[in-house]
N, C-alpha and C. Protein backbone atom coordinates (compact mmCIF):
# COMPACT_ATOMS: atom_id res chain seq x y z
N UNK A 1 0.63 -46.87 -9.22
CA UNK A 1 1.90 -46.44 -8.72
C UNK A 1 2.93 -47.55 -8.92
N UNK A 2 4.12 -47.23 -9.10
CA UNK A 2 5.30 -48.06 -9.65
C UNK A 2 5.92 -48.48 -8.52
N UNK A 3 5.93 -49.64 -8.01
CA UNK A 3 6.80 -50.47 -6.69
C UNK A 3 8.12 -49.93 -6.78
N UNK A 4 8.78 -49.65 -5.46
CA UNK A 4 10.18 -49.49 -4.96
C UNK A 4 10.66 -48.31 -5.71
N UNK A 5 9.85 -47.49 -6.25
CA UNK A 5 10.61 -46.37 -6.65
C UNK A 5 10.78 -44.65 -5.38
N UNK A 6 9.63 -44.64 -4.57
CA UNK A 6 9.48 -43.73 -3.99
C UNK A 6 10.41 -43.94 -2.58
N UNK A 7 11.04 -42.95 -2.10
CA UNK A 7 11.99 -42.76 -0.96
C UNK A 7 11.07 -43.22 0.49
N UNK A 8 11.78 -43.62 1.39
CA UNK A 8 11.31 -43.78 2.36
C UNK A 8 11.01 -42.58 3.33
N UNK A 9 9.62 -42.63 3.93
CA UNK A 9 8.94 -41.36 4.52
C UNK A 9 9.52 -41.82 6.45
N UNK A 10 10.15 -41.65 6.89
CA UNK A 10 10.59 -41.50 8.15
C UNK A 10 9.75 -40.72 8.91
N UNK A 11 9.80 -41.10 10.40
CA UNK A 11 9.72 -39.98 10.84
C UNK A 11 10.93 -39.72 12.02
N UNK A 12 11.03 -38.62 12.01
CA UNK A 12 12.63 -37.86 12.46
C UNK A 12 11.92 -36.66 13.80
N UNK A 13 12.89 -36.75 14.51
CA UNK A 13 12.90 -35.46 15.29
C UNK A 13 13.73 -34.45 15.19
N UNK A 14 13.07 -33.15 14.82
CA UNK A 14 13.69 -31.86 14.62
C UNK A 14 14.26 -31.26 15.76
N UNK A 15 15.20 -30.70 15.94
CA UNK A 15 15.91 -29.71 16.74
C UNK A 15 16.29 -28.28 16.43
N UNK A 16 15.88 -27.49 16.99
CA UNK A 16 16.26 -26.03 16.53
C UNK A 16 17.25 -25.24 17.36
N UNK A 17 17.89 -24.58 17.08
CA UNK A 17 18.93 -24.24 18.04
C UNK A 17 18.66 -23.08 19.54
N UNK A 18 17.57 -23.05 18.59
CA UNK A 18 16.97 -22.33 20.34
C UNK A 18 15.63 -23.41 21.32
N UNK A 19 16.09 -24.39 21.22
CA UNK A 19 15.90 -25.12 21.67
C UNK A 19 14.64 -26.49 21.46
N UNK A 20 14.16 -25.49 20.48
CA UNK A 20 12.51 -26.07 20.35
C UNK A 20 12.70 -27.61 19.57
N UNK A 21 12.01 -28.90 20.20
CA UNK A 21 12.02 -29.58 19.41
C UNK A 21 11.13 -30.29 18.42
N UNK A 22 10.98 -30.94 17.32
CA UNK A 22 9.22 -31.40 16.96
C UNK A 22 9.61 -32.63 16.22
N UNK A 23 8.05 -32.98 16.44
CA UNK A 23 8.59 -34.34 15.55
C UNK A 23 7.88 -34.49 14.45
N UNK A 24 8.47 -34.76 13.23
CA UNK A 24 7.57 -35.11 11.90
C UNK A 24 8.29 -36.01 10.91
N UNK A 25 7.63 -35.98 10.12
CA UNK A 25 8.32 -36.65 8.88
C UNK A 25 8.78 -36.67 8.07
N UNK A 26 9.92 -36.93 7.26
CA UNK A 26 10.65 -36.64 6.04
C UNK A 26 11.40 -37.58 5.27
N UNK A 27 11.85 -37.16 4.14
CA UNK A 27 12.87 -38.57 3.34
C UNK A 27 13.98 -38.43 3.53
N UNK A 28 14.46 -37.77 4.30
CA UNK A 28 15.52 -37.68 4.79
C UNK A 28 15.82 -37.41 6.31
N UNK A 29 17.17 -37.77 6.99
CA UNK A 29 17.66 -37.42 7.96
C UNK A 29 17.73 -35.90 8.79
N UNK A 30 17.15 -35.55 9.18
CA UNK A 30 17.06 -33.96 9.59
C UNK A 30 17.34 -33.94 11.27
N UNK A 31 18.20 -33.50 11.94
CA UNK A 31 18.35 -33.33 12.83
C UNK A 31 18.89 -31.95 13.71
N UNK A 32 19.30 -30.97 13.23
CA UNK A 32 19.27 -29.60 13.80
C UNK A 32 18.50 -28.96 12.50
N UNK A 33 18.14 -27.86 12.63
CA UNK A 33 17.84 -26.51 11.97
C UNK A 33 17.85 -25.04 12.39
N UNK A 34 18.25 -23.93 11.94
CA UNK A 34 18.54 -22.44 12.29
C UNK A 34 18.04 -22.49 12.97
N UNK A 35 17.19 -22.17 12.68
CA UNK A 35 15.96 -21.23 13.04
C UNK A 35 14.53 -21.95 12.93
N UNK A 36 13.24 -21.71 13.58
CA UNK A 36 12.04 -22.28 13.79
C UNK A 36 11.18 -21.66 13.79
N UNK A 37 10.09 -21.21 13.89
CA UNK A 37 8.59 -20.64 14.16
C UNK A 37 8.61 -19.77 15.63
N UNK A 38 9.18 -20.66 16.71
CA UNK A 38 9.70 -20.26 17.75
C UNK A 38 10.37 -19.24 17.92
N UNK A 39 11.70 -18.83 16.75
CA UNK A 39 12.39 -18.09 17.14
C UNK A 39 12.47 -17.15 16.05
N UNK A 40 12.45 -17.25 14.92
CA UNK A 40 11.73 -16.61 13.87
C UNK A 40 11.10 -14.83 13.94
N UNK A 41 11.88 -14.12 13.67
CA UNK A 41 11.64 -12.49 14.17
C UNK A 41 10.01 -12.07 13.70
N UNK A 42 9.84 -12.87 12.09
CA UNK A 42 8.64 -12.56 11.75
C UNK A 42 7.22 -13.76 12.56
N UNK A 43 7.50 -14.14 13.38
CA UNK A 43 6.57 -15.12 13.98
C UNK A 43 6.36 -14.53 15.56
N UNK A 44 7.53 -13.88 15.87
CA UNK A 44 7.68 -13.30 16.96
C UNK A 44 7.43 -12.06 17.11
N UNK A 45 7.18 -11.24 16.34
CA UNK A 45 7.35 -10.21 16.39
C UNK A 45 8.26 -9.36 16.60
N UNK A 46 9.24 -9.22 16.40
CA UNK A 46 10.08 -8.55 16.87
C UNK A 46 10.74 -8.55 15.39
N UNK A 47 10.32 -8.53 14.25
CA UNK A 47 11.14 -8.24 13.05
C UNK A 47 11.07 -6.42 13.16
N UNK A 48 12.51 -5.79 12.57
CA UNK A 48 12.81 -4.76 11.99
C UNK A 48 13.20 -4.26 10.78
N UNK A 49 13.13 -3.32 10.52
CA UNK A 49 13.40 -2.77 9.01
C UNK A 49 15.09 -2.02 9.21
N UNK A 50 15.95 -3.02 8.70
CA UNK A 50 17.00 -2.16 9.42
C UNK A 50 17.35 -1.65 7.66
N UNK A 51 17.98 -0.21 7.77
CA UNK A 51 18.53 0.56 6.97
C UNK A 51 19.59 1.27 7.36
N UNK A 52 20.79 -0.02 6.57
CA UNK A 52 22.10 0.55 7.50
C UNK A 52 23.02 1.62 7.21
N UNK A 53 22.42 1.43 5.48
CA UNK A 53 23.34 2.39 4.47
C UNK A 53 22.52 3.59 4.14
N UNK A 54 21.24 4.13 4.75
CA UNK A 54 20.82 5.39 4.61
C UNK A 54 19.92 5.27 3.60
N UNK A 55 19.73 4.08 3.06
CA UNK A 55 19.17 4.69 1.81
C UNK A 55 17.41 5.18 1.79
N UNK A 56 16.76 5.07 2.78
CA UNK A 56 15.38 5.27 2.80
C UNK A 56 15.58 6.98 2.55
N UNK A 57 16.40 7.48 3.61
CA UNK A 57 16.60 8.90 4.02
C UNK A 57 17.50 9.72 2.46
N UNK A 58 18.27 8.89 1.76
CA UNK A 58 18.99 9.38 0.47
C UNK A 58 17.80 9.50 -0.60
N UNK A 59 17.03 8.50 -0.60
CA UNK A 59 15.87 8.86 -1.44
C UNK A 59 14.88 9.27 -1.47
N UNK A 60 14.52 10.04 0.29
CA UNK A 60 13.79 10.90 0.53
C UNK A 60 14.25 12.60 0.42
N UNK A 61 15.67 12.43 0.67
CA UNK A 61 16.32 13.59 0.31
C UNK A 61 16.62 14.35 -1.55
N UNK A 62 16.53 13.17 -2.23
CA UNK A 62 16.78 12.87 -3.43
C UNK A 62 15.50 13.68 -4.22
N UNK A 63 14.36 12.78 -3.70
CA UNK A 63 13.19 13.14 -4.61
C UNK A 63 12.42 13.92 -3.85
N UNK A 64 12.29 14.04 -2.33
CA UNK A 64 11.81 14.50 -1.49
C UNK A 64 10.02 14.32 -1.49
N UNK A 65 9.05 15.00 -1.27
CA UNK A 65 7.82 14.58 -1.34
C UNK A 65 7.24 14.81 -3.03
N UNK A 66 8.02 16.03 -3.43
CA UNK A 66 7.46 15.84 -4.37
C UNK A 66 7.16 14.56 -6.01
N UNK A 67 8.18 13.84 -5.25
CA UNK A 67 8.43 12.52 -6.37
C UNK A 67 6.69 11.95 -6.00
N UNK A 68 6.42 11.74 -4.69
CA UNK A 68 4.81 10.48 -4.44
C UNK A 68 4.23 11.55 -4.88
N UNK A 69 4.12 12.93 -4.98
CA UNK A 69 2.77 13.57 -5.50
C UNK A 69 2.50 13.33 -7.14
N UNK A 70 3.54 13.05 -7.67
CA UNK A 70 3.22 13.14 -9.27
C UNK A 70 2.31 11.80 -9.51
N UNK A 71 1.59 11.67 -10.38
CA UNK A 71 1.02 10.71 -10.82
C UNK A 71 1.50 10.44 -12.57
């Protein structure tokens, strides 16, 4: 390995805006972030399928069942 070329490995404490904090390491300065594991819809459960513009229902209307029967 080649001297003084690689960044310095810190370690930093994370902040997330819903409050959670952790501590790890990085080459850089990190001090807030969005979102976390904590708050995260797919970690939480609480993710949805939102369909705002219709389109599940336009392309069920469209092709209707008979489009999945064809092979």
């Amino acid at each position: 390995m080649k001297a003084d070329i690689h960044p310095k490995y810190n370690e930093v404490k994370v902040e997330c805006v819903c409050g959670a904090v952790y501590d790890t390491r990085s080459t850089i300065e990190i001090s807030k972030i969005d979102i976390c594991a904590a708050c995260h819809p797919f970690y939480t459960g609480k993710q949805k399928v939102l369909d705002t513009e219709g389109r599940i229902e336009k392309f069920r209307k469209k092709f209707g069942g008979a489009y999945a029967g064809k092979k």
